[in-house]
C-alpha atoms as a PDB file:
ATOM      1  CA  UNK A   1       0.000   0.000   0.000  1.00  0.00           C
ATOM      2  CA  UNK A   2       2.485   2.497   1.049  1.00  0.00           C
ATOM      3  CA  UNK A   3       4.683   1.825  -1.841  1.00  0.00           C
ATOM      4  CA  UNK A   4       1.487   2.918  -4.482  1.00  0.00           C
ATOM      5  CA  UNK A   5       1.364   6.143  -2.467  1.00  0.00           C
ATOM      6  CA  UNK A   6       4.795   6.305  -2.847  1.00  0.00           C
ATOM      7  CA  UNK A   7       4.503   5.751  -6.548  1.00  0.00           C
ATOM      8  CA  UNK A   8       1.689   8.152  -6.745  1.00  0.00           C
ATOM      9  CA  UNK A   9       2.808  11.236  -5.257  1.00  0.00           C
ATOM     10  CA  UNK A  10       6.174  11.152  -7.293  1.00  0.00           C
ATOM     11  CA  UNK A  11       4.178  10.708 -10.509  1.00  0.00           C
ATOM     12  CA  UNK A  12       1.914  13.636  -9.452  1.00  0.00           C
ATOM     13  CA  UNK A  13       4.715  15.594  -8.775  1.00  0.00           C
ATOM     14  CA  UNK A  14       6.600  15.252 -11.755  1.00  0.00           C
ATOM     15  CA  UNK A  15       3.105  15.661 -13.567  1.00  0.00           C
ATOM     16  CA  UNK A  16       3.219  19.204 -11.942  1.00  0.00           C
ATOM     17  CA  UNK A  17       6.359  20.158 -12.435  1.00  0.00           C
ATOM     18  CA  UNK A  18       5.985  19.611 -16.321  1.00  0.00           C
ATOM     19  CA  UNK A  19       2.854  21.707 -16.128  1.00  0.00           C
ATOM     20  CA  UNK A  20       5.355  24.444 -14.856  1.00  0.00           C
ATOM     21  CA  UNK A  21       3.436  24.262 -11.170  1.00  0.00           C
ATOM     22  CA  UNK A  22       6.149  25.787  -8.274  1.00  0.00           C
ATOM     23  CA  UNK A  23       7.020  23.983  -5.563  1.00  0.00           C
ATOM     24  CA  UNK A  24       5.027  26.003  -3.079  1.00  0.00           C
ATOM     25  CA  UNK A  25       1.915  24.858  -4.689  1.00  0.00           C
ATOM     26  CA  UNK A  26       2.578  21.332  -5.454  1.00  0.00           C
ATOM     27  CA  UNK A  27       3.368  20.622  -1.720  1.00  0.00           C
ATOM     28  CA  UNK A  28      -0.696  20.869  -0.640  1.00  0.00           C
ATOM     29  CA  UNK A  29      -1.806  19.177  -3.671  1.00  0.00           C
ATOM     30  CA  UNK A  30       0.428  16.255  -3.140  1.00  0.00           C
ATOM     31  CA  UNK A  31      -0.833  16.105   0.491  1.00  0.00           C
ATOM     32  CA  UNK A  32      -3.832  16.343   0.068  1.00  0.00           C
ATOM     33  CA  UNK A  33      -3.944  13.695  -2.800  1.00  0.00           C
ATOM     34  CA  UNK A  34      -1.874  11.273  -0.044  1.00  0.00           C
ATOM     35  CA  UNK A  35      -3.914  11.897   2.627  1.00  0.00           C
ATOM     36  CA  UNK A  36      -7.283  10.774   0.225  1.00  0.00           C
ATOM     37  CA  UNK A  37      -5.344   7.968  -1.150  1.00  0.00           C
ATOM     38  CA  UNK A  38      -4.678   6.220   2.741  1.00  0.00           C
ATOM     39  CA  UNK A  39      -7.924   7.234   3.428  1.00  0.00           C
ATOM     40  CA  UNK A  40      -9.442   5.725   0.620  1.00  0.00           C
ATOM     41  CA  UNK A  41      -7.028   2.513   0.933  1.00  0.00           C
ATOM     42  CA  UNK A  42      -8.118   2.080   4.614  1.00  0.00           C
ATOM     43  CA  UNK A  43     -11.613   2.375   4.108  1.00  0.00           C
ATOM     44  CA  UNK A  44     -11.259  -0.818   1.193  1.00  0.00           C
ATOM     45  CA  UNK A  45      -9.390  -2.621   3.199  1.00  0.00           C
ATOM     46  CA  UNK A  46     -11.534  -3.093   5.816  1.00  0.00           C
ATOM     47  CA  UNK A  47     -14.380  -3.568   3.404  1.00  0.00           C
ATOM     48  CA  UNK A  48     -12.761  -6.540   2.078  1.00  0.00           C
ATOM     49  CA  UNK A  49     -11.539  -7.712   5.729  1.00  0.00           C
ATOM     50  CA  UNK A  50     -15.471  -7.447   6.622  1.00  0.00           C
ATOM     51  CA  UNK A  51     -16.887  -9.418   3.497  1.00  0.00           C
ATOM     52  CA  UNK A  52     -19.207  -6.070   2.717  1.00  0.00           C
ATOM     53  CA  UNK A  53     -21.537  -5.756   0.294  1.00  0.00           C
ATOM     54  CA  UNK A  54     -20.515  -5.505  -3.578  1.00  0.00           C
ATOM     55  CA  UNK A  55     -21.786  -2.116  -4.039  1.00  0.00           C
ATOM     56  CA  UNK A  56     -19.575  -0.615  -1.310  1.00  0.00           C
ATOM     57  CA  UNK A  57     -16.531  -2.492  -2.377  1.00  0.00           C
ATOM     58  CA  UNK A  58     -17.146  -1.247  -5.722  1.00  0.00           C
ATOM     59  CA  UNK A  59     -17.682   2.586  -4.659  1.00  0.00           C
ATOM     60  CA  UNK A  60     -14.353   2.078  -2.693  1.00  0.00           C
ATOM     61  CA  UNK A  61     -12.731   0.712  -5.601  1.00  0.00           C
ATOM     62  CA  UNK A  62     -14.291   2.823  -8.096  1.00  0.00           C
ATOM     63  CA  UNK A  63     -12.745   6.319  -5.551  1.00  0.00           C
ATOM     64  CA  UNK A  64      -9.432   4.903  -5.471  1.00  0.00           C
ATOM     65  CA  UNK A  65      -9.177   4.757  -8.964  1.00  0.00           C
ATOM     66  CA  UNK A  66     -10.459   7.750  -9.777  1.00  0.00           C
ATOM     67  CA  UNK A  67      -7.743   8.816  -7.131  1.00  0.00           C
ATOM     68  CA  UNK A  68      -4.857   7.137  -8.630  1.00  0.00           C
ATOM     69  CA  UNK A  69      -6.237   8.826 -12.020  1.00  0.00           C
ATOM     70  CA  UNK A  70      -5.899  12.292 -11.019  1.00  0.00           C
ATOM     71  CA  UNK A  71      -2.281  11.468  -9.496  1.00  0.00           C
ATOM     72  CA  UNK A  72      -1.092   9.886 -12.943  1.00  0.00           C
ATOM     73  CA  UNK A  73      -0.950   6.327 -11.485  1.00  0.00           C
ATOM     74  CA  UNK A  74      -2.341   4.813 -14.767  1.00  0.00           C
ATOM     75  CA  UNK A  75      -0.409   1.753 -14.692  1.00  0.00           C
ATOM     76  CA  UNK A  76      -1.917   0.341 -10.976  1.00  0.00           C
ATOM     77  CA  UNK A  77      -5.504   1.853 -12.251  1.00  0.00           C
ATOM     78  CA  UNK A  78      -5.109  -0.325 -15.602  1.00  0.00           C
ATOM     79  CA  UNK A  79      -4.334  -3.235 -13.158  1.00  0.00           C
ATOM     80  CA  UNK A  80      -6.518  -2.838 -11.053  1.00  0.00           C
ATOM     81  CA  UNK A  81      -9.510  -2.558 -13.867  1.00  0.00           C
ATOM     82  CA  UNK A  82      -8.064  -5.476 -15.253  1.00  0.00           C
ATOM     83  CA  UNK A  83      -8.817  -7.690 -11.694  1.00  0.00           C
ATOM     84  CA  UNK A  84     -12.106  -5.933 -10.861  1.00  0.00           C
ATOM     85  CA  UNK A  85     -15.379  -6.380 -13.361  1.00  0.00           C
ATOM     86  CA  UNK A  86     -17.999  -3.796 -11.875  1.00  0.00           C
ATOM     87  CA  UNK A  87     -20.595  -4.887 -14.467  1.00  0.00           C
ATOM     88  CA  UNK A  88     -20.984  -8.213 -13.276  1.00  0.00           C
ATOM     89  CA  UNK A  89     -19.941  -7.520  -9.561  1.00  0.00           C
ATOM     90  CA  UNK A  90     -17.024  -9.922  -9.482  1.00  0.00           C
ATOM     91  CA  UNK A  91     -14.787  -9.102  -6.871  1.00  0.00           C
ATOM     92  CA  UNK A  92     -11.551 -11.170  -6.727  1.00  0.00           C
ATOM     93  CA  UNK A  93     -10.485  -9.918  -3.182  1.00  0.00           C
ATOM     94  CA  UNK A  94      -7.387 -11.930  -2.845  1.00  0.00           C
ATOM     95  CA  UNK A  95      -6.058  -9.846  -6.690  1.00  0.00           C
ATOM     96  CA  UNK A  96      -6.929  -7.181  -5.442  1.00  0.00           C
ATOM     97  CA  UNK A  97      -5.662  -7.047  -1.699  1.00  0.00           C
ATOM     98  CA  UNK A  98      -2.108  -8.647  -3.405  1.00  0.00           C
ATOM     99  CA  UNK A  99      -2.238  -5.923  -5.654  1.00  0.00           C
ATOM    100  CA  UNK A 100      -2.499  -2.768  -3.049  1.00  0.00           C
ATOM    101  CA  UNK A 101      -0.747  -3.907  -0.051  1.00  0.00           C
ATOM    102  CA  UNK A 102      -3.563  -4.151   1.936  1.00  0.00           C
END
């Protein structure tokens, strides 16, 4: 887990930087994207600790890639996509935990 937020935040960063963002003003938006990424990792992983229901596991899942998005983590959100089939609720929990840490 802590090694996608890892990930995440330098990607973010060096997607600033090329957008010609200062250091000063990446600083909060990296936090702040960290902060919601453990947040939103936490919350899914005790979601699939507890067995819950499908739609909240999706609505986790569906944040944290939408998370990872904005952060330029592409290749985890590709991988994740690729492991989790919200049209026919199939939730491989064990892919999925193996792929985030948690």
């Amino acid at each position: 887990m802590q090694q996608i937020i890892t990930d995440s935040i330098e990607i973010a960063t060096k997607q600033f930087k090329s957008f010609g963002f200062k250091d000063e003003q990446i600083l909060p938006l990296v936090s702040s994207g960290k902060r919601d990424l453990t947040n939103e990792m936490n919350i899914l992983k005790e979601l699939l600790v507890q067995n819950s229901d499908t739609e909240a596991i999706n609505n986790s899942i569906h944040a944290l890639k939408g998370l990872l998005s904005t952060m330029g983590n592409k290749d985890i959100v590709k991988r994740l996509s690729s492991i989790h089939n919200e049209t026919e609720n199939i939730i491989n929990v064990s892919q999925i935990q193996e792929l985030l840490g948690l």
